[in-house]
C-alpha atoms as a PDB file:
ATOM      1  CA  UNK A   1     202.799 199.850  83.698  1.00  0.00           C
ATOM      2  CA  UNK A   2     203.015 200.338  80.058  1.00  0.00           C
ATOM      3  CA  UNK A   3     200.751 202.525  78.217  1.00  0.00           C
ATOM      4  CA  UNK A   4     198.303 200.480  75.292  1.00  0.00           C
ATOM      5  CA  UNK A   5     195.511 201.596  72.734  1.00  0.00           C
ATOM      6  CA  UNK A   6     192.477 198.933  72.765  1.00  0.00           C
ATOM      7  CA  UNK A   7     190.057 198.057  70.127  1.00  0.00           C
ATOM      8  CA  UNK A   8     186.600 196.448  70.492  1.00  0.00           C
ATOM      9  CA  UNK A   9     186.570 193.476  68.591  1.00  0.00           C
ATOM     10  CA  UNK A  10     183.622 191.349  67.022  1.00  0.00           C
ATOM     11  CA  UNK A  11     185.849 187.953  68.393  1.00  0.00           C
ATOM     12  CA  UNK A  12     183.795 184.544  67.955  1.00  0.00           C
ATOM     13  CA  UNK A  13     184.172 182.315  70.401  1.00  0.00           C
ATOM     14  CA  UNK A  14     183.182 178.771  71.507  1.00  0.00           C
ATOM     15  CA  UNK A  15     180.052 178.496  74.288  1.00  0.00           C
ATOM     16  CA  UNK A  16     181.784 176.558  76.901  1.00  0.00           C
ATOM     17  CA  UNK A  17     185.629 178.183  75.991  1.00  0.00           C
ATOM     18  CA  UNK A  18     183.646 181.360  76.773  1.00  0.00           C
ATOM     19  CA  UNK A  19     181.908 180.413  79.957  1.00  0.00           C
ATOM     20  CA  UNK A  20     185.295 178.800  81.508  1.00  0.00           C
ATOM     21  CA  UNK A  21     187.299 182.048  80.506  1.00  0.00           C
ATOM     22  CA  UNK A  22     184.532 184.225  82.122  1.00  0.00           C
ATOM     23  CA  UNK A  23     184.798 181.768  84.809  1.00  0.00           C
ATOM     24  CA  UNK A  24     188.836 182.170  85.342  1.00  0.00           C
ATOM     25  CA  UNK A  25     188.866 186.056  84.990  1.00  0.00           C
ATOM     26  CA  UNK A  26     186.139 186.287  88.175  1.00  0.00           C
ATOM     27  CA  UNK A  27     188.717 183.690  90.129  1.00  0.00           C
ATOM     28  CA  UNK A  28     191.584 185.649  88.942  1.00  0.00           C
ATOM     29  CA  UNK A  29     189.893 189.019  89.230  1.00  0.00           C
ATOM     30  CA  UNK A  30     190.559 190.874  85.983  1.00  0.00           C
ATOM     31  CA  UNK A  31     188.787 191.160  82.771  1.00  0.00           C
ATOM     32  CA  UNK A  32     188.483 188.472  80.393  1.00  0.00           C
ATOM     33  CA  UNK A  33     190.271 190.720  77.680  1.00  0.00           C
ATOM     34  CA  UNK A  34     193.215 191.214  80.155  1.00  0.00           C
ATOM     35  CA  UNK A  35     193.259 187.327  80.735  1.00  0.00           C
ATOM     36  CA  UNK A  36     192.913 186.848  77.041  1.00  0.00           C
ATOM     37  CA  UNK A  37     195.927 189.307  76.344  1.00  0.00           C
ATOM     38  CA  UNK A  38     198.110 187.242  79.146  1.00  0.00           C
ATOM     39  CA  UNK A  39     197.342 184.193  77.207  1.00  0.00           C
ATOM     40  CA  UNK A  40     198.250 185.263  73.653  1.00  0.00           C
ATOM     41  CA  UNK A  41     201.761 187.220  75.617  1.00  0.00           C
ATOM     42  CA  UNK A  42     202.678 184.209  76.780  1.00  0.00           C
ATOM     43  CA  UNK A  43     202.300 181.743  73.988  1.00  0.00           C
ATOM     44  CA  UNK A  44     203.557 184.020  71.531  1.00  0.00           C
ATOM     45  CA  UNK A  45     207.105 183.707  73.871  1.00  0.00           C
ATOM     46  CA  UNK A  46     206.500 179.606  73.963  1.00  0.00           C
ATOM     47  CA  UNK A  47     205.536 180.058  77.657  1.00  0.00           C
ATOM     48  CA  UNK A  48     202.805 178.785  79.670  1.00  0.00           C
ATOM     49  CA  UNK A  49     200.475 181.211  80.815  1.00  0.00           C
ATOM     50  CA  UNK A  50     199.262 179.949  84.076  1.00  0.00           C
ATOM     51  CA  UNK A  51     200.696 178.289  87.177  1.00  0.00           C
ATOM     52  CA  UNK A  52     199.577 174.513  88.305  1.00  0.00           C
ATOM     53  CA  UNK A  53     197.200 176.166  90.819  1.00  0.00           C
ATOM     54  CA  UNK A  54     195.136 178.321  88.049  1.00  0.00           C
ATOM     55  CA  UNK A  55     195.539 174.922  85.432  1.00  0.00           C
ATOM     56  CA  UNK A  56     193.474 173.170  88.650  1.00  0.00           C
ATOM     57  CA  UNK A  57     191.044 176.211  88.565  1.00  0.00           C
ATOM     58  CA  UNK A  58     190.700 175.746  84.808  1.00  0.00           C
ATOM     59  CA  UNK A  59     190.139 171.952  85.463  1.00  0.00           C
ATOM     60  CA  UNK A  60     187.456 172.156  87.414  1.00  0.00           C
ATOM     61  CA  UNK A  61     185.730 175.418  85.668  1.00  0.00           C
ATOM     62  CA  UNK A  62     185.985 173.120  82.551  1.00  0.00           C
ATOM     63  CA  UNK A  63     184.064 170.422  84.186  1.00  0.00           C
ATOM     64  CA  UNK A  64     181.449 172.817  85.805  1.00  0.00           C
ATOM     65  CA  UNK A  65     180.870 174.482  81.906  1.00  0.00           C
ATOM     66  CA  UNK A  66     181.193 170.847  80.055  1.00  0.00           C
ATOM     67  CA  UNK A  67     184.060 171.848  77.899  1.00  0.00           C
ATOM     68  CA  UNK A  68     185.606 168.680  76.436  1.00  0.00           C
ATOM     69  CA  UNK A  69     187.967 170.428  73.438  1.00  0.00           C
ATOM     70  CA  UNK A  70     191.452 170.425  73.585  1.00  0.00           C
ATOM     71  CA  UNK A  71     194.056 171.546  71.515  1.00  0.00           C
ATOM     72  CA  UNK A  72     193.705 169.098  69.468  1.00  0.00           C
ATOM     73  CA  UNK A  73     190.558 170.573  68.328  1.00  0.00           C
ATOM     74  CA  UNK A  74     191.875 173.290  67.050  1.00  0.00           C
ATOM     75  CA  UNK A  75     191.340 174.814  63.914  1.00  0.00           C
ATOM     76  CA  UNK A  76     189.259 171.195  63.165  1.00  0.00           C
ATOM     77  CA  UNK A  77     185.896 173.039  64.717  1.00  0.00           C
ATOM     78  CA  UNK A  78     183.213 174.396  62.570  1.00  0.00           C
ATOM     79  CA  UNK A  79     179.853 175.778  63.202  1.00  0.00           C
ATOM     80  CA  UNK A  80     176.591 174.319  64.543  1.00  0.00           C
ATOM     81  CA  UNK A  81     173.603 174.728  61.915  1.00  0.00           C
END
Protein backbone atom coordinates (compact mmCIF):
# COMPACT_ATOMS: atom_id res chain seq x y z
CA UNK A 1 0.00 0.00 0.00
CA UNK A 2 1.38 3.38 -0.44
CA UNK A 3 0.64 6.14 1.83
CA UNK A 4 -1.44 9.44 -0.03
CA UNK A 5 -2.84 12.92 1.23
CA UNK A 6 -6.49 13.59 -0.36
CA UNK A 7 -8.22 16.77 -1.07
CA UNK A 8 -11.97 17.40 -1.48
CA UNK A 9 -12.50 18.82 -4.67
CA UNK A 10 -15.44 21.02 -6.15
CA UNK A 11 -15.02 18.57 -9.64
CA UNK A 12 -17.92 19.25 -12.31
CA UNK A 13 -19.04 16.57 -13.93
CA UNK A 14 -21.48 15.44 -16.68
CA UNK A 15 -25.15 13.88 -15.39
CA UNK A 16 -25.01 10.61 -17.09
CA UNK A 17 -20.75 10.35 -16.91
CA UNK A 18 -21.63 10.69 -13.20
CA UNK A 19 -24.41 8.20 -12.85
CA UNK A 20 -22.38 5.40 -14.98
CA UNK A 21 -19.17 6.05 -12.77
CA UNK A 22 -21.34 5.76 -9.57
CA UNK A 23 -22.71 2.86 -11.32
CA UNK A 24 -19.11 1.04 -12.00
CA UNK A 25 -17.63 1.83 -8.47
CA UNK A 26 -20.88 -0.18 -6.74
CA UNK A 27 -20.03 -3.20 -9.45
CA UNK A 28 -16.45 -2.82 -8.74
CA UNK A 29 -16.87 -2.10 -5.05
CA UNK A 30 -14.72 0.93 -4.26
CA UNK A 31 -15.30 4.56 -4.22
CA UNK A 32 -15.84 6.55 -7.17
CA UNK A 33 -12.70 8.75 -6.22
CA UNK A 34 -10.59 5.50 -6.05
CA UNK A 35 -12.07 4.46 -9.54
CA UNK A 36 -11.51 7.97 -10.73
CA UNK A 37 -7.76 7.89 -9.48
CA UNK A 38 -7.31 4.28 -11.40
CA UNK A 39 -8.52 5.98 -14.45
CA UNK A 40 -6.34 9.11 -14.53
CA UNK A 41 -3.07 6.33 -13.28
CA UNK A 42 -3.62 4.56 -16.08
CA UNK A 43 -4.04 6.99 -18.90
CA UNK A 44 -1.43 9.13 -17.71
CA UNK A 45 0.98 5.70 -18.50
CA UNK A 46 -1.02 5.32 -22.11
CA UNK A 47 -2.76 2.26 -20.57
CA UNK A 48 -6.21 1.15 -20.50
CA UNK A 49 -7.77 1.18 -17.30
CA UNK A 50 -10.21 -1.60 -17.38
CA UNK A 51 -10.37 -5.19 -18.63
CA UNK A 52 -13.01 -6.32 -21.55
CA UNK A 53 -15.26 -7.66 -18.75
CA UNK A 54 -15.58 -4.11 -16.78
CA UNK A 55 -15.67 -2.22 -20.66
CA UNK A 56 -19.03 -4.74 -20.95
CA UNK A 57 -20.12 -3.45 -17.44
CA UNK A 58 -19.53 0.11 -18.63
CA UNK A 59 -21.54 -0.78 -21.84
CA UNK A 60 -24.42 -1.66 -20.43
CA UNK A 61 -24.34 0.96 -17.29
CA UNK A 62 -24.03 3.49 -20.22
CA UNK A 63 -27.15 2.29 -21.79
CA UNK A 64 -29.11 1.96 -18.43
CA UNK A 65 -27.95 6.00 -17.61
CA UNK A 66 -28.41 7.17 -21.51
CA UNK A 67 -24.90 8.33 -21.90
CA UNK A 68 -24.21 8.77 -25.63
CA UNK A 69 -20.65 10.98 -25.38
CA UNK A 70 -17.57 9.66 -26.36
CA UNK A 71 -14.27 10.84 -26.55
CA UNK A 72 -14.86 12.57 -29.19
CA UNK A 73 -16.85 14.88 -27.17
CA UNK A 74 -14.36 15.96 -25.32
CA UNK A 75 -13.43 19.25 -24.46
CA UNK A 76 -16.34 20.21 -27.39
CA UNK A 77 -19.14 20.14 -24.35
CA UNK A 78 -20.47 23.22 -22.80
CA UNK A 79 -23.17 23.94 -20.39
CA UNK A 80 -26.97 23.62 -20.50
CA UNK A 81 -28.76 27.14 -19.85
Amino acid sequence: MVTVERVQTGLRIEKSMLKVLKGLAEYLDMSVGDLVEGIVLHAFEGRAPFSPETTAKIDQLKEVYSMTLTSADAHRLKEAP
